[in-house]
PDB file of N, CA and C in Angstrom:
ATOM      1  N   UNK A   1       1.629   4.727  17.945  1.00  0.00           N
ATOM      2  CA  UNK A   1       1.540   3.755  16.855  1.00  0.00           C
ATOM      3  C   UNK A   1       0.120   3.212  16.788  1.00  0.00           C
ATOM      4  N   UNK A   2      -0.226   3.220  15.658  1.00  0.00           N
ATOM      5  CA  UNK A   2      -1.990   3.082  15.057  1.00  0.00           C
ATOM      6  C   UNK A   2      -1.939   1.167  15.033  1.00  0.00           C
ATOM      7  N   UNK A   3      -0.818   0.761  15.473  1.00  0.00           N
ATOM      8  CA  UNK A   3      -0.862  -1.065  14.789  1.00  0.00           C
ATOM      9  C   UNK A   3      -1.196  -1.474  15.696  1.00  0.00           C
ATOM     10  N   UNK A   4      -1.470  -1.103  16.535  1.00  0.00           N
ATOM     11  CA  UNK A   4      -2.280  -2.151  17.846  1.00  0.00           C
ATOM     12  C   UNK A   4      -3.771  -1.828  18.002  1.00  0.00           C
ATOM     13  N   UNK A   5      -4.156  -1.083  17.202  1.00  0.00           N
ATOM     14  CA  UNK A   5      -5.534  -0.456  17.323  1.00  0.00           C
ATOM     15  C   UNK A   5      -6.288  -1.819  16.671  1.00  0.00           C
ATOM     16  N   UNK A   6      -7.864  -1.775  17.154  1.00  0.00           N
ATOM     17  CA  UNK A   6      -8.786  -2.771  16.484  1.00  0.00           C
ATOM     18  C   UNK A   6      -8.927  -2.325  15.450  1.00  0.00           C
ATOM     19  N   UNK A   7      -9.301  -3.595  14.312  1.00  0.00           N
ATOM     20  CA  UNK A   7      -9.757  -3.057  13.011  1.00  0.00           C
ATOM     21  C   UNK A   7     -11.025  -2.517  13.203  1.00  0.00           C
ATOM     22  N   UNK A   8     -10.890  -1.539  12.030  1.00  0.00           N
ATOM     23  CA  UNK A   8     -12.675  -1.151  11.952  1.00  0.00           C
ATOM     24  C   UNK A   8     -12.267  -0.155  10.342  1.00  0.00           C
ATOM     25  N   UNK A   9     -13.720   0.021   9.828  1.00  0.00           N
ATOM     26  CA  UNK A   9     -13.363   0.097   8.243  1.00  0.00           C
ATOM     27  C   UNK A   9     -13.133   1.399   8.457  1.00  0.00           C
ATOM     28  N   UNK A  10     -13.138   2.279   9.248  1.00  0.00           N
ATOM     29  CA  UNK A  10     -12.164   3.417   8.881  1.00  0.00           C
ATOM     30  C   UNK A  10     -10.465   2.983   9.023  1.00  0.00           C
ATOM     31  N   UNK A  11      -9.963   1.942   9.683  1.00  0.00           N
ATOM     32  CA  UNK A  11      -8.638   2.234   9.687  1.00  0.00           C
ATOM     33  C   UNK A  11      -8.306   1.572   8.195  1.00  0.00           C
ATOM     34  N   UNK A  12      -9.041   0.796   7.955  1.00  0.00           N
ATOM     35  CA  UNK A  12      -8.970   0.322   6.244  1.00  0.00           C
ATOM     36  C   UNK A  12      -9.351   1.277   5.258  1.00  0.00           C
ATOM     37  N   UNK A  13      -9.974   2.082   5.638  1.00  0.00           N
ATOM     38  CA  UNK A  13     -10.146   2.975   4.482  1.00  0.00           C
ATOM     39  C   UNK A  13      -9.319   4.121   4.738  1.00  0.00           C
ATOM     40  N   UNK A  14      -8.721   4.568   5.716  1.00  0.00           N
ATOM     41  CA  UNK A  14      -7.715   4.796   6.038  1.00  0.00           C
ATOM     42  C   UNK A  14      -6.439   4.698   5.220  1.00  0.00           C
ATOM     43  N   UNK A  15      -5.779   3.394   5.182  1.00  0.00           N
ATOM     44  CA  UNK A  15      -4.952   2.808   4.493  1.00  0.00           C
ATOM     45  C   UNK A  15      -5.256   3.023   2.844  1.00  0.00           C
ATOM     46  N   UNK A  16      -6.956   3.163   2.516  1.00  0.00           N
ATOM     47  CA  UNK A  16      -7.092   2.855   0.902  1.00  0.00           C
ATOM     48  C   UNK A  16      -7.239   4.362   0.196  1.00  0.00           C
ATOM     49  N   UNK A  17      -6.973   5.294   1.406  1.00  0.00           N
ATOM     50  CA  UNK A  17      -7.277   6.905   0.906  1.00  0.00           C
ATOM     51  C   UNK A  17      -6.516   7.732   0.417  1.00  0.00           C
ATOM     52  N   UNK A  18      -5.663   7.045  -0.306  1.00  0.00           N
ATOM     53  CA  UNK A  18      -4.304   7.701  -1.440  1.00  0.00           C
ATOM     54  C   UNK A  18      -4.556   6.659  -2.250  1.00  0.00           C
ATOM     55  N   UNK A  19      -4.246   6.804  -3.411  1.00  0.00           N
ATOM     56  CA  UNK A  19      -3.773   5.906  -4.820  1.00  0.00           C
ATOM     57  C   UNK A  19      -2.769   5.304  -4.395  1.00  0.00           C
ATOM     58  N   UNK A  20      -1.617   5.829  -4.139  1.00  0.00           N
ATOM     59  CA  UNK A  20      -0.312   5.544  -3.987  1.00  0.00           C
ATOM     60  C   UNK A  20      -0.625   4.480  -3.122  1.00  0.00           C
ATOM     61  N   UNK A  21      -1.176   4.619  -1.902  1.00  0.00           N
ATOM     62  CA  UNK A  21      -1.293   3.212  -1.036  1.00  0.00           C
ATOM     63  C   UNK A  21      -2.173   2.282  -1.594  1.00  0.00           C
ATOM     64  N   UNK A  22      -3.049   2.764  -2.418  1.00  0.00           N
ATOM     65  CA  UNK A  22      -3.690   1.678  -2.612  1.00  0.00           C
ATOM     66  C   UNK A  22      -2.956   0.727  -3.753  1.00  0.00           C
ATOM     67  N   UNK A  23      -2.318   1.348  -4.418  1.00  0.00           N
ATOM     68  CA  UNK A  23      -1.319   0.838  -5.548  1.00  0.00           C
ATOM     69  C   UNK A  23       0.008  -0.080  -4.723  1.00  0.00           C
ATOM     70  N   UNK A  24       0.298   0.343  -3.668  1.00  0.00           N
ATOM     71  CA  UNK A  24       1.585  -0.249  -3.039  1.00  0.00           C
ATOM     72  C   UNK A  24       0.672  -1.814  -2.299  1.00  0.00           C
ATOM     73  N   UNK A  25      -0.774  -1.456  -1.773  1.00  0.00           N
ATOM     74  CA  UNK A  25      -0.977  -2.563  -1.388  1.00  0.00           C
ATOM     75  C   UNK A  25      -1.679  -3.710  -1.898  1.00  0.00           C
ATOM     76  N   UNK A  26      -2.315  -3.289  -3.068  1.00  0.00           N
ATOM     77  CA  UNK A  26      -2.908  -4.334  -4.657  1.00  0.00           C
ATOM     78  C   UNK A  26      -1.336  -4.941  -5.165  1.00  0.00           C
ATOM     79  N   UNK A  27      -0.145  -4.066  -5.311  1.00  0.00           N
ATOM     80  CA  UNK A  27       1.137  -4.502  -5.466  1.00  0.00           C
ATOM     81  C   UNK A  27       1.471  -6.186  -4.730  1.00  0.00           C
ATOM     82  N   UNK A  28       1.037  -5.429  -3.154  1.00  0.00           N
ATOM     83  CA  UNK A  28       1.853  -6.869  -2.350  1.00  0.00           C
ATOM     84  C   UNK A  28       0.975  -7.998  -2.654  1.00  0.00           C
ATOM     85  N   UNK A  29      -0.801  -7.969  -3.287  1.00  0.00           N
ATOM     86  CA  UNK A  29      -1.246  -8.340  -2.910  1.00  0.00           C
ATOM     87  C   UNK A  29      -0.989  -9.441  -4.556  1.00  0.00           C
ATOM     88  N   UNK A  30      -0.387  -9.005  -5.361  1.00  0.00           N
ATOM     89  CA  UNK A  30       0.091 -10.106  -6.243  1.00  0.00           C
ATOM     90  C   UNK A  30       1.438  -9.963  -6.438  1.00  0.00           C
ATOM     91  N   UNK A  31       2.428  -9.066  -5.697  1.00  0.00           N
ATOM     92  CA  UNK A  31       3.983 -10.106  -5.632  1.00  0.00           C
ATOM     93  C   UNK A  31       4.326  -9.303  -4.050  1.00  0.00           C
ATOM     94  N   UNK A  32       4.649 -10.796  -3.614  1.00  0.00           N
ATOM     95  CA  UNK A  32       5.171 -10.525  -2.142  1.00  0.00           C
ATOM     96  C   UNK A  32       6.791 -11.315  -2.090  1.00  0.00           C
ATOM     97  N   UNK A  33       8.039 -11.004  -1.389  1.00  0.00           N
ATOM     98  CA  UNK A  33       7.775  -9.361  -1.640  1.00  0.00           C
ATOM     99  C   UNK A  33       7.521  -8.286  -2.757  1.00  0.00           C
ATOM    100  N   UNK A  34       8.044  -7.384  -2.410  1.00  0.00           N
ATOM    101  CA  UNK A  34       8.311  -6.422  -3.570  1.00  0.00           C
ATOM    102  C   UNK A  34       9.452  -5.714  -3.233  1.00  0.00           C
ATOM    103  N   UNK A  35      10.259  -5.346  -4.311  1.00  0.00           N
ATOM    104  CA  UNK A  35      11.245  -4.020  -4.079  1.00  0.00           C
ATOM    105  C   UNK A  35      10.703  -2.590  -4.598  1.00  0.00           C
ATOM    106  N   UNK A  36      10.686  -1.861  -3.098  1.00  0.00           N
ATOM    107  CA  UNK A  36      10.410  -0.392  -3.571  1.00  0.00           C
ATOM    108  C   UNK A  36      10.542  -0.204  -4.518  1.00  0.00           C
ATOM    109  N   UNK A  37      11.902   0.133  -5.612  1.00  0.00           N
ATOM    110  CA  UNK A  37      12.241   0.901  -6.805  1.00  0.00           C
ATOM    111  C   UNK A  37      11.062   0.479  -7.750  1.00  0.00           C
ATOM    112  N   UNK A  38      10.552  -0.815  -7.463  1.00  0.00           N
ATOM    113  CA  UNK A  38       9.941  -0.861  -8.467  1.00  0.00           C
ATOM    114  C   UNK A  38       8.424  -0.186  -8.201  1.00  0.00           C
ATOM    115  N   UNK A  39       8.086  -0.572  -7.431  1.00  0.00           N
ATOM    116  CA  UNK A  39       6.642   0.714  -6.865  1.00  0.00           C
ATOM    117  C   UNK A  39       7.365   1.959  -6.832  1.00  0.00           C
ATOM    118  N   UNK A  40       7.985   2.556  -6.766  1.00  0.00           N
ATOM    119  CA  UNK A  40       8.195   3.574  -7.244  1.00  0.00           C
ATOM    120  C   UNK A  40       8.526   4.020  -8.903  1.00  0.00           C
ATOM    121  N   UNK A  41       9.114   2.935  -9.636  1.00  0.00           N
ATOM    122  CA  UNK A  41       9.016   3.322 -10.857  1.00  0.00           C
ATOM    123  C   UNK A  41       7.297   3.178 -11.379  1.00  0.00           C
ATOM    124  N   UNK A  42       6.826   2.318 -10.625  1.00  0.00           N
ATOM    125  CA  UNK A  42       5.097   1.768 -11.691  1.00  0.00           C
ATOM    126  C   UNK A  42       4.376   3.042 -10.657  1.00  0.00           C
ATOM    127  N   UNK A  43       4.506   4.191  -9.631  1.00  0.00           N
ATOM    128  CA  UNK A  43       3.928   5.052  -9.712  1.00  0.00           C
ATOM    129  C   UNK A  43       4.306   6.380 -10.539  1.00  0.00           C
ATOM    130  N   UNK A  44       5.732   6.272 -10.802  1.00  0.00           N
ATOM    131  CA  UNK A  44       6.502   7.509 -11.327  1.00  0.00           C
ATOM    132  C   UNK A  44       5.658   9.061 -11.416  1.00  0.00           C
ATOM    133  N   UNK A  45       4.939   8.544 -12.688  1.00  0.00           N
ATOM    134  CA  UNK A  45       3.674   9.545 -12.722  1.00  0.00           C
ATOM    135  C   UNK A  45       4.714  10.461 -13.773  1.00  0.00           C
ATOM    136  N   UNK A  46       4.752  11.730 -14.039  1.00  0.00           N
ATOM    137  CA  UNK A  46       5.265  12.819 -14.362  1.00  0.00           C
ATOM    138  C   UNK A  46       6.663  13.776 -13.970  1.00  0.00           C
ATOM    139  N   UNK A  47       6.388  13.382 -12.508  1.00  0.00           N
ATOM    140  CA  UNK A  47       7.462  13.751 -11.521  1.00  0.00           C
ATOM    141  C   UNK A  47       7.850  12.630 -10.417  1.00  0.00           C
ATOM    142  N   UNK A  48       8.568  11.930 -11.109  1.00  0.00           N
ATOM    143  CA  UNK A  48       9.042  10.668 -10.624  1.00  0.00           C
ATOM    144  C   UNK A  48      10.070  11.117  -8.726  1.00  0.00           C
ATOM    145  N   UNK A  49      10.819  11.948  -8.529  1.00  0.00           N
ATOM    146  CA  UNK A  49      11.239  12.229  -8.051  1.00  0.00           C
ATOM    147  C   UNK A  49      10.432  12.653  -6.782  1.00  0.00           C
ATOM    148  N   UNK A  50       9.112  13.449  -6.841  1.00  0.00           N
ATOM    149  CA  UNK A  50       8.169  14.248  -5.656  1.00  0.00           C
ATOM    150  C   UNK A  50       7.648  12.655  -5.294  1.00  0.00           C
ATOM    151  N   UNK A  51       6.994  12.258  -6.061  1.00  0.00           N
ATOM    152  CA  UNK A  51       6.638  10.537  -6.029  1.00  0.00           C
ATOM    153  C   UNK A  51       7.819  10.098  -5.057  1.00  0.00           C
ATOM    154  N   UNK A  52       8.534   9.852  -5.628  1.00  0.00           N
ATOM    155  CA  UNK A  52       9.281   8.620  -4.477  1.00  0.00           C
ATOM    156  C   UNK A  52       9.478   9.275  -3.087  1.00  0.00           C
ATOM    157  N   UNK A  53       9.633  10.739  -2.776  1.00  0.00           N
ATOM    158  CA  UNK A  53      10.011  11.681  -1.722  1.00  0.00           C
ATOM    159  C   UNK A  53       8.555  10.948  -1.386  1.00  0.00           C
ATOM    160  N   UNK A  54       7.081  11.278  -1.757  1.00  0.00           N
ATOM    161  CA  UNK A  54       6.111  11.218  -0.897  1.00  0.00           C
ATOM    162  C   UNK A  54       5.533   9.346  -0.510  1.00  0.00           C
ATOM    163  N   UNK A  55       6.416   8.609  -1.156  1.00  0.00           N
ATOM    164  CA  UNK A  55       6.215   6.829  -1.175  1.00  0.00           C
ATOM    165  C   UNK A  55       7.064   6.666  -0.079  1.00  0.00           C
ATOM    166  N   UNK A  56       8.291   7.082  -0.110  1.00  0.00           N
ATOM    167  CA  UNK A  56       9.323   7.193   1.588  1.00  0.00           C
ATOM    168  C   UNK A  56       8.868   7.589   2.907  1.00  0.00           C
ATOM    169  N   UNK A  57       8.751   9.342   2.683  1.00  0.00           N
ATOM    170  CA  UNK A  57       8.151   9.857   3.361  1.00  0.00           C
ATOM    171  C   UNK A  57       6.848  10.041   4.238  1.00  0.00           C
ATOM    172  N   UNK A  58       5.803   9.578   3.582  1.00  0.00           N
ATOM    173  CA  UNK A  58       4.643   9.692   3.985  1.00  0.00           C
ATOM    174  C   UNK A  58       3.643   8.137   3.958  1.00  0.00           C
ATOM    175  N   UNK A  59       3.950   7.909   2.704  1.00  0.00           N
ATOM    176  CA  UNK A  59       2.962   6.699   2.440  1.00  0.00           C
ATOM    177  C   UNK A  59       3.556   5.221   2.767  1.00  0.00           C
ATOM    178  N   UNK A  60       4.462   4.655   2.790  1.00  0.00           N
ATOM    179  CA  UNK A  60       4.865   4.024   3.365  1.00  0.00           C
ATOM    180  C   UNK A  60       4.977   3.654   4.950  1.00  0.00           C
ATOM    181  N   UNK A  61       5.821   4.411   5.668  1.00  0.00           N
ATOM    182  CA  UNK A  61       5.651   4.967   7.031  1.00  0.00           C
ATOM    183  C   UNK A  61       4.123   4.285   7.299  1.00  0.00           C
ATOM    184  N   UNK A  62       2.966   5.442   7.046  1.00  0.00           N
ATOM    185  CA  UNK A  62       1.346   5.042   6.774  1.00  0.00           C
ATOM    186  C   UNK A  62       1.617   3.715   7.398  1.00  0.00           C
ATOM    187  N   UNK A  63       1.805   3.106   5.901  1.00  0.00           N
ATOM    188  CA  UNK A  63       1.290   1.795   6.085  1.00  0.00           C
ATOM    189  C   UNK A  63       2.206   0.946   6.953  1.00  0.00           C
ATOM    190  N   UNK A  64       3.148   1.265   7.318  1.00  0.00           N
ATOM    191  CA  UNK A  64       3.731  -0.259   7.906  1.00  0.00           C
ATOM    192  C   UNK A  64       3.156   0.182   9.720  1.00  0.00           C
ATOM    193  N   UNK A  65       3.166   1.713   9.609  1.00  0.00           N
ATOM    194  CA  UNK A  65       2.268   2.113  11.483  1.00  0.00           C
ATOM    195  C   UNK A  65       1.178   1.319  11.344  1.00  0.00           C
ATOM    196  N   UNK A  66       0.216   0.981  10.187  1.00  0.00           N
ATOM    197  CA  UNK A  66      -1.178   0.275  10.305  1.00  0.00           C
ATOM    198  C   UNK A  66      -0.684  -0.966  10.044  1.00  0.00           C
ATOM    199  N   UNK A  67       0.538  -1.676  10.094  1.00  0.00           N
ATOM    200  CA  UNK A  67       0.634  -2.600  10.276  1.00  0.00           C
ATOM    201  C   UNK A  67       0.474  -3.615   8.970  1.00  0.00           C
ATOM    202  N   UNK A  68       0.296  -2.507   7.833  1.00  0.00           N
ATOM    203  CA  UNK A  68      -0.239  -3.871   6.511  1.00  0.00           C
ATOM    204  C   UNK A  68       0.940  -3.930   6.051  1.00  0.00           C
ATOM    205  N   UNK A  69       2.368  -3.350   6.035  1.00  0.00           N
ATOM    206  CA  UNK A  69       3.475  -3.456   5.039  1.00  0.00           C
ATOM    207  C   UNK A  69       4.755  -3.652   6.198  1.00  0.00           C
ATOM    208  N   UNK A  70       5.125  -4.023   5.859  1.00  0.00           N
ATOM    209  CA  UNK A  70       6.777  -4.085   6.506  1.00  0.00           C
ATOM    210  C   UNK A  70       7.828  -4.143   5.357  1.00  0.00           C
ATOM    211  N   UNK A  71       8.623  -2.845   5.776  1.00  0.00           N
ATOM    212  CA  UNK A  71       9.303  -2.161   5.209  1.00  0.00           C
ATOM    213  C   UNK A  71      10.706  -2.209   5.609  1.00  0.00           C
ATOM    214  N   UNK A  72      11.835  -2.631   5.118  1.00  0.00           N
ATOM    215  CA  UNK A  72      13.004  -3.139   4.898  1.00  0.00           C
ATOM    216  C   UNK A  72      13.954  -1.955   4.457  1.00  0.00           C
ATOM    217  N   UNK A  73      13.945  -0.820   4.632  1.00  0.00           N
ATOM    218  CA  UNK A  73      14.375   0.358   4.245  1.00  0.00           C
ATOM    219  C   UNK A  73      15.937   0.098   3.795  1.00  0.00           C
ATOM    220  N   UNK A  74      16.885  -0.822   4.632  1.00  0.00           N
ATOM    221  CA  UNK A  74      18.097  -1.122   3.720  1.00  0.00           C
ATOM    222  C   UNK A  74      18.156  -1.599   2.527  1.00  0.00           C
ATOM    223  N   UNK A  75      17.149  -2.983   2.523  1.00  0.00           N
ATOM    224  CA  UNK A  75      17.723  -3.518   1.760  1.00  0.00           C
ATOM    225  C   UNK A  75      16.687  -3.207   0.105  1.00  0.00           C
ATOM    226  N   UNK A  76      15.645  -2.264   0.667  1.00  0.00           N
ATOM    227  CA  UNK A  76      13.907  -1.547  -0.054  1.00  0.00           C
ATOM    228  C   UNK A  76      13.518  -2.917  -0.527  1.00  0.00           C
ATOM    229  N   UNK A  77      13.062  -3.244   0.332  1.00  0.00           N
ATOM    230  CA  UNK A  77      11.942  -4.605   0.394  1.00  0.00           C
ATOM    231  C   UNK A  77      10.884  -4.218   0.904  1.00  0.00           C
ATOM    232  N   UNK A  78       9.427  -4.313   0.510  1.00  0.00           N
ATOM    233  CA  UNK A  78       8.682  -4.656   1.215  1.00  0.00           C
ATOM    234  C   UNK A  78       7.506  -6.043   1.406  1.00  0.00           C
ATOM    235  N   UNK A  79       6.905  -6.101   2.301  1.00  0.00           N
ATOM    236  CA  UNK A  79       6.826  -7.329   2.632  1.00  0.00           C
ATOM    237  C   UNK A  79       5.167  -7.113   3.327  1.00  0.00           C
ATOM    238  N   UNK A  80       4.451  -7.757   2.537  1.00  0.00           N
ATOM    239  CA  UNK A  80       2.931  -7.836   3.949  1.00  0.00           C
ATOM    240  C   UNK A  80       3.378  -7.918   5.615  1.00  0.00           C
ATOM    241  N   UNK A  81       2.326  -6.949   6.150  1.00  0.00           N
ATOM    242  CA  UNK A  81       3.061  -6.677   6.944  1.00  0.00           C
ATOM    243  C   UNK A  81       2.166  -7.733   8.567  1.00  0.00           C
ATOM    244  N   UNK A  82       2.335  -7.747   9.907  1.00  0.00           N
ATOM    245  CA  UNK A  82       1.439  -8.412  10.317  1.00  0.00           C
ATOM    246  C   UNK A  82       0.401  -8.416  10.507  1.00  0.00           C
ATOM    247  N   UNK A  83      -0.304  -6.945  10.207  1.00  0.00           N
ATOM    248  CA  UNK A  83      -2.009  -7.107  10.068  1.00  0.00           C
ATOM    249  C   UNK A  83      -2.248  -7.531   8.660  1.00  0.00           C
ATOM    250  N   UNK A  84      -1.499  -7.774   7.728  1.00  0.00           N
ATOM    251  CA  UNK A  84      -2.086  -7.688   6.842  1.00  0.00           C
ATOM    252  C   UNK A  84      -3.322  -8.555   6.293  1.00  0.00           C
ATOM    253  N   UNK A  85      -3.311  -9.320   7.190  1.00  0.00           N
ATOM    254  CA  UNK A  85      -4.766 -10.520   6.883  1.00  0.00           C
ATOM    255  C   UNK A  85      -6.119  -9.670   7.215  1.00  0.00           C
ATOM    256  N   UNK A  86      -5.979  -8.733   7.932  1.00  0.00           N
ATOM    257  CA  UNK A  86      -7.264  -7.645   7.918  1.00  0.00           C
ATOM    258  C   UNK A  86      -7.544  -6.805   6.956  1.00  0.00           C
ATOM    259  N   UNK A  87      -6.824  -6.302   6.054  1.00  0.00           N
ATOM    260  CA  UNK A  87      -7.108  -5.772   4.771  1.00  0.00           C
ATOM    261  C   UNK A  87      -7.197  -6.588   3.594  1.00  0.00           C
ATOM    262  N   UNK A  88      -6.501  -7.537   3.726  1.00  0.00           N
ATOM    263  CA  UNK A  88      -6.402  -8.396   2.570  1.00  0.00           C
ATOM    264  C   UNK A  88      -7.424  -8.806   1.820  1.00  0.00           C
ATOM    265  N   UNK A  89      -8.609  -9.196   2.917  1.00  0.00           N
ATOM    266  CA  UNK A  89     -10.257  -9.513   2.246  1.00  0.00           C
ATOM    267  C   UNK A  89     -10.823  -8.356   1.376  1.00  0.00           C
ATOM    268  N   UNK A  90     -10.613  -7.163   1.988  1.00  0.00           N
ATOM    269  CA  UNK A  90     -11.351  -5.807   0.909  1.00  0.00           C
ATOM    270  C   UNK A  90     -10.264  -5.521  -0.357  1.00  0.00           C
ATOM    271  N   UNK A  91      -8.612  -5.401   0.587  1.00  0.00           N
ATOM    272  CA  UNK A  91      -8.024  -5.854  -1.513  1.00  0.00           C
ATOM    273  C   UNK A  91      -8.425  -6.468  -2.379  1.00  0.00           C
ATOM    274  N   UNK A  92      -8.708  -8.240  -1.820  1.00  0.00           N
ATOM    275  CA  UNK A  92      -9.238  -8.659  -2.872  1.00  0.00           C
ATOM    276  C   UNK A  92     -10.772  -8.476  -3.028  1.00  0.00           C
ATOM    277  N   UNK A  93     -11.574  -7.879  -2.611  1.00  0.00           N
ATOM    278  CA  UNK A  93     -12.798  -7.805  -3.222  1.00  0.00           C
ATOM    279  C   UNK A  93     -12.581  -6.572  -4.485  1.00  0.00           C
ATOM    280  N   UNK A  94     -12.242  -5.461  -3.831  1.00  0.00           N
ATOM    281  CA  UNK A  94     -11.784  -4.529  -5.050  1.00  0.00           C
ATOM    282  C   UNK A  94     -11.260  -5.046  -6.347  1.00  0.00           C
ATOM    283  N   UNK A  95     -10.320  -5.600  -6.184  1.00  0.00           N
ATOM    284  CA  UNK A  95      -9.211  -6.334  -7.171  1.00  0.00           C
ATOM    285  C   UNK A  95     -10.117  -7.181  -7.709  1.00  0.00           C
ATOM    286  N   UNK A  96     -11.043  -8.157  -7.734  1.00  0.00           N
ATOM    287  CA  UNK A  96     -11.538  -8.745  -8.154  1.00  0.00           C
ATOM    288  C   UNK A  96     -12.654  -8.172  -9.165  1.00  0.00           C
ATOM    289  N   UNK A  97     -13.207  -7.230  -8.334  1.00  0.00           N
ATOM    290  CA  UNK A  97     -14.295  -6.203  -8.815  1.00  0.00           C
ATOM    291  C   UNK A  97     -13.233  -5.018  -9.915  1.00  0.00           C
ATOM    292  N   UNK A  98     -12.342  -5.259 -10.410  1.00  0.00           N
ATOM    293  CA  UNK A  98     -11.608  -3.693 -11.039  1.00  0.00           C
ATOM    294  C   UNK A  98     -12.751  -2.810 -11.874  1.00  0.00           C
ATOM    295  N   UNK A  99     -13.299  -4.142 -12.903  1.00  0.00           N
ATOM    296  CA  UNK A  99     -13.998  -3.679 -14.115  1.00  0.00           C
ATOM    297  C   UNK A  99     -15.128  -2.792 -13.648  1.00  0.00           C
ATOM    298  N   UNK A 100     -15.787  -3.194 -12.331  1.00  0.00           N
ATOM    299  CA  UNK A 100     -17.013  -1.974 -11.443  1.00  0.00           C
ATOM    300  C   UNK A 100     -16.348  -0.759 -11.283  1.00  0.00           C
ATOM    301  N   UNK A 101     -15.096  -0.482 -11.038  1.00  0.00           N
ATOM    302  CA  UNK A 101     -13.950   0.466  -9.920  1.00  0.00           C
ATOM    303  C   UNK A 101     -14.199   1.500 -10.955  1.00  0.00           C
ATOM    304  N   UNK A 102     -13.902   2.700 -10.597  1.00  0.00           N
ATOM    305  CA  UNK A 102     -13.293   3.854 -11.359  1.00  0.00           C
ATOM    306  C   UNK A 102     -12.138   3.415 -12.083  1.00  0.00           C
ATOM    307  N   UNK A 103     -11.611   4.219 -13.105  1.00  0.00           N
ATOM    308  CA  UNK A 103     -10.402   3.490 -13.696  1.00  0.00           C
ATOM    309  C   UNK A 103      -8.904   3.804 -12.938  1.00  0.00           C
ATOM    310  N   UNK A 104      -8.980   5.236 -12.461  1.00  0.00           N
ATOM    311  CA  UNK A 104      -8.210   6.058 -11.343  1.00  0.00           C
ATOM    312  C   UNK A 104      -8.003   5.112  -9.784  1.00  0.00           C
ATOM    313  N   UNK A 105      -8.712   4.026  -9.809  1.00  0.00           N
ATOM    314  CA  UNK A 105      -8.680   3.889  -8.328  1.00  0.00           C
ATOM    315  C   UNK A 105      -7.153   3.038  -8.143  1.00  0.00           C
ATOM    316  N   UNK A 106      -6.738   2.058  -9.149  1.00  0.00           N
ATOM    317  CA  UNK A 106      -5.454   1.616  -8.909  1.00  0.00           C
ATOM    318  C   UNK A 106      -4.456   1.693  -9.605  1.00  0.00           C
TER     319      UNK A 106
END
């Protein structure tokens, strides 16, 4: 498990190196909690279905091992997780900055 590791900006950029995560964690970062279905419907994309397989499967998981999400898999809640005060400063600098960002980035 990667959640006891020190921060350092690779494990944050780490966390920001999919869309999908970066979308799930700009998500928490203006409604906490959140219910999955709905990050999964606002990524849908085309193939709503490969999407939610890879938001379960892969990207989620991700994030709650780095400690930024906690994940409620019964009841699909998620929730900032206990590192999350270490990423939270570069969410919001991004988030603040969108209009600089690529338009793709969230």
């Amino acid at each position: 498990m990667t959640g006891d590791a020190p921060v350092t900006f690779d494990r944050i950029a780490d966390a920001l190196g999919h869309q999908v995560r970066q979308r799930v964690l700009v998500g928490l970062l203006e409604k906490n909690p959140q219910d999955v279905r709905e990050t999964i419907v606002a990524d849908g994309g085309s193939d709503g279905a490969t999407a939610e397989v890879q938001l379960v499967h892969v990207h989620l998981p991700k994030l709650e091992d780095l400690g930024y999400v906690s994940w409620d898999k019964d009841s699909g809640t998620l929730l900032k997780g206990t590192r999350w005060d270490e990423i939270e400063p570069t969410l919001r600098l991004l988030h603040t900055n969108r209009a600089a960002i690529p338009a793709d980035t969230f």
